[in-house]
Protein backbone atom coordinates (compact mmCIF):
# COMPACT_ATOMS: atom_id res chain seq x y z
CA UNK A 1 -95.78 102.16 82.87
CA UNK A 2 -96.84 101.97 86.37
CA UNK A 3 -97.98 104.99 88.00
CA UNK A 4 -96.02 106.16 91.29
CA UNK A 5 -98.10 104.71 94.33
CA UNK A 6 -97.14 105.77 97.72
CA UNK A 7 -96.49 103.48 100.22
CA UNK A 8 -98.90 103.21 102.90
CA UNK A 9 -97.77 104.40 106.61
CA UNK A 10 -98.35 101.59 109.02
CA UNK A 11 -95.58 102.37 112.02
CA UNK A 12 -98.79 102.39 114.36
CA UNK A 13 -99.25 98.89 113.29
CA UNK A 14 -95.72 98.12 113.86
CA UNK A 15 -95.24 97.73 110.44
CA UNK A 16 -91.70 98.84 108.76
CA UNK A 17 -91.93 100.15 105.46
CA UNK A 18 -90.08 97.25 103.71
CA UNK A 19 -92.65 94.75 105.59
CA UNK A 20 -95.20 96.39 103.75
CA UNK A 21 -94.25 96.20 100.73
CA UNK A 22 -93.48 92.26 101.09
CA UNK A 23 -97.01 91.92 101.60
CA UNK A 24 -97.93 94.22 99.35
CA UNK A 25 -96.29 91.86 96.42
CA UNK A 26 -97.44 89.24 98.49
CA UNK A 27 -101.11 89.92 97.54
CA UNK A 28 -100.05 91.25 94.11
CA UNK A 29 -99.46 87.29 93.58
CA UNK A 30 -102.55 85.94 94.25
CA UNK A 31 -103.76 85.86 91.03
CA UNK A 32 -100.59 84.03 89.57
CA UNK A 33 -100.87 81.99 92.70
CA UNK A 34 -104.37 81.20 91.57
CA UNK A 35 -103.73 80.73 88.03
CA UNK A 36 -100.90 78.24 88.74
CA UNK A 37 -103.55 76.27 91.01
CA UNK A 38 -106.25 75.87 88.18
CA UNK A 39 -102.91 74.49 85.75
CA UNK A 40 -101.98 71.89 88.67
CA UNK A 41 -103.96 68.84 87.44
CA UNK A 42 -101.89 66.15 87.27
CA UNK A 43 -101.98 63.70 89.62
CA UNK A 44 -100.00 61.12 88.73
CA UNK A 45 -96.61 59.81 89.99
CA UNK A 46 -93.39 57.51 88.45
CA UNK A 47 -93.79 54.11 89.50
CA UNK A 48 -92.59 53.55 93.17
CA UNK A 49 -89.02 52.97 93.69
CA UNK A 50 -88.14 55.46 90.86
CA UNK A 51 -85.43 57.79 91.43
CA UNK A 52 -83.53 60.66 90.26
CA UNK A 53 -79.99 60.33 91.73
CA UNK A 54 -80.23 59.43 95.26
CA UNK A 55 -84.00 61.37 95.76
CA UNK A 56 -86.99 59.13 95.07
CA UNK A 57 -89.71 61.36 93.19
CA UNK A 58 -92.90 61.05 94.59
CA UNK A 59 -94.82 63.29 92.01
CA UNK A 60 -97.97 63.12 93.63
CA UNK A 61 -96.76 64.82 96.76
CA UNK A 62 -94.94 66.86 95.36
CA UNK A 63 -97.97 68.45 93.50
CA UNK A 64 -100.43 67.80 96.82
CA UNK A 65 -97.67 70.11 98.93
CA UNK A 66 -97.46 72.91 95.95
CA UNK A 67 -101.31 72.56 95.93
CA UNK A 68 -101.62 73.13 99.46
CA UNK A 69 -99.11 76.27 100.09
CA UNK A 70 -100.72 77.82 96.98
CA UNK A 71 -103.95 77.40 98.93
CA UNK A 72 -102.83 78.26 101.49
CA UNK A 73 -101.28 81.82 100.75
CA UNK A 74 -104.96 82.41 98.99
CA UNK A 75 -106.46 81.70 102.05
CA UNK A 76 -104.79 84.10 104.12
CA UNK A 77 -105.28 86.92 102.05
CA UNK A 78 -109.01 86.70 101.60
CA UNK A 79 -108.90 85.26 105.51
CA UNK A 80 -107.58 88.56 106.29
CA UNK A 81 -109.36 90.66 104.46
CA UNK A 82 -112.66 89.39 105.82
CA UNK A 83 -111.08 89.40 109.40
CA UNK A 84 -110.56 93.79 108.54
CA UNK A 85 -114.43 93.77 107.02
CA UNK A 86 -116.63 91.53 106.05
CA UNK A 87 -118.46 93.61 103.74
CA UNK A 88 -115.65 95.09 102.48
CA UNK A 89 -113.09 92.25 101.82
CA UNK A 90 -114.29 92.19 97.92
CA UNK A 91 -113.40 95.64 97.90
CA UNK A 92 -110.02 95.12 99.68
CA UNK A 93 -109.11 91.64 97.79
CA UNK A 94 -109.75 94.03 94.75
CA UNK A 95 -107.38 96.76 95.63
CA UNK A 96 -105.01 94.64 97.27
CA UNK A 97 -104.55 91.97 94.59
CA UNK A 98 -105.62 93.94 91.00
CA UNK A 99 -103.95 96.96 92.23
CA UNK A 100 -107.64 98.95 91.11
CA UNK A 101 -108.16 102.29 93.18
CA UNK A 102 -110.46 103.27 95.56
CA UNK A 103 -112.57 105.56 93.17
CA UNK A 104 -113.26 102.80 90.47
CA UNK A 105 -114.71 100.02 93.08
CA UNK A 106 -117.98 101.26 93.86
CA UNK A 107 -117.34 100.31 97.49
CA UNK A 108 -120.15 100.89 99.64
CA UNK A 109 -118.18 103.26 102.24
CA UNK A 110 -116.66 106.49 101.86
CA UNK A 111 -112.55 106.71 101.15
CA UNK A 112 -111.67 107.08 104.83
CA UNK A 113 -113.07 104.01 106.15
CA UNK A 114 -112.30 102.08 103.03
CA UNK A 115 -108.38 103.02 103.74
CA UNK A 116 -109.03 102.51 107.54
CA UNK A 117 -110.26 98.82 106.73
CA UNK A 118 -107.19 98.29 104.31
CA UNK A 119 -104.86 99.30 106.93
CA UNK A 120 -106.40 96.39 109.59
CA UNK A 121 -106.15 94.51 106.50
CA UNK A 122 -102.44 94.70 106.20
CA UNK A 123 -102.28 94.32 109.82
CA UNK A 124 -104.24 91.21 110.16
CA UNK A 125 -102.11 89.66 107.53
CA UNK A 126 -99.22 90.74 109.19
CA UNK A 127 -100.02 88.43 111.83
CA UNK A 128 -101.58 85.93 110.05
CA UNK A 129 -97.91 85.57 107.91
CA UNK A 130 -95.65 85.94 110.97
C-alpha cells in the first residue's frame, strides 16, 4: 500500500492541482516509458504494398514514431530537471520518477532548496509539455 503523499502547492507557478498531478504520473512513467524503449527492437516491416483493410502497414514507422515520442517524453523530464538544477536533476529524476523521498537520496543540499528546485522542476516541465 502506498503511503498518503500530499500534493505539492504550485498556484504561484500557475499550476492547478489536477495539472500537477498529470505530470506527476507523467514522470511516474518514465521508467515504463524506458523499459518499453529497450523492448522496441524490431525493425522490420511487411513487404510494401501490404495492407490491413484499407491502411497499408508500414511497421517500420510505426516503431521509428513510438521510438521517438518515447524519447521524447524521456527527454523532457530529465531536460527539465537539469533546466531546475544541474547538480540536482539526479536527485529530482530520482524523486520525481522512483517516487524515493528526500531523506533517503543523499542529495547534496538541505530539504528546502531540494523542494525549491523540485518546484522549478515541475514548472519547467510545465512549459516544456504545454
Amino acid at each position: 500500500m502506498m503511503p498518503n503523499k500530499k500534493d505539492l502547492r504550485l498556484e504561484k507557478y500557475n499550476i492547478s492541482t489536477n495539472r500537477y498531478r498529470e505530470l506527476k504520473y507523467f514522470c511516474m512513467q518514465y521508467r515504463e516509458k524506458q523499459s518499453k524503449l529497450r523492448s522496441i527492437t524490431e525493425i522490420s516491416s511487411p513487404p510494401i504494398g501490404e495492407s490491413v483493410g484499407k491502411k497499408t502497414v508500414d511497421r517500420t514507422s510505426d516503431i521509428a514514431i513510438q521510438r521517438m515520442q518515447l524519447e521524447s517524453d524521456m527527454k523532457m523530464i530529465e531536460q527539465a530537471a537539469e533546466n531546475a538544477d544541474k547538480e540536482l536533476s539526479p536527485y529530482i529524476i530520482s524523486n520525481v520518477v522512483d517516487g524515493i523521498p528526500y531523506e533517503y537520496l543523499g542529495a547534496p543540499v538541505g530539504r528546502r532548496q531540494f523542494y525549491q528546485s523540485r518546484r522549478k522542476f515541475f514548472y519547467i516541465l510545465s512549459t516544456k509539455k504545454g
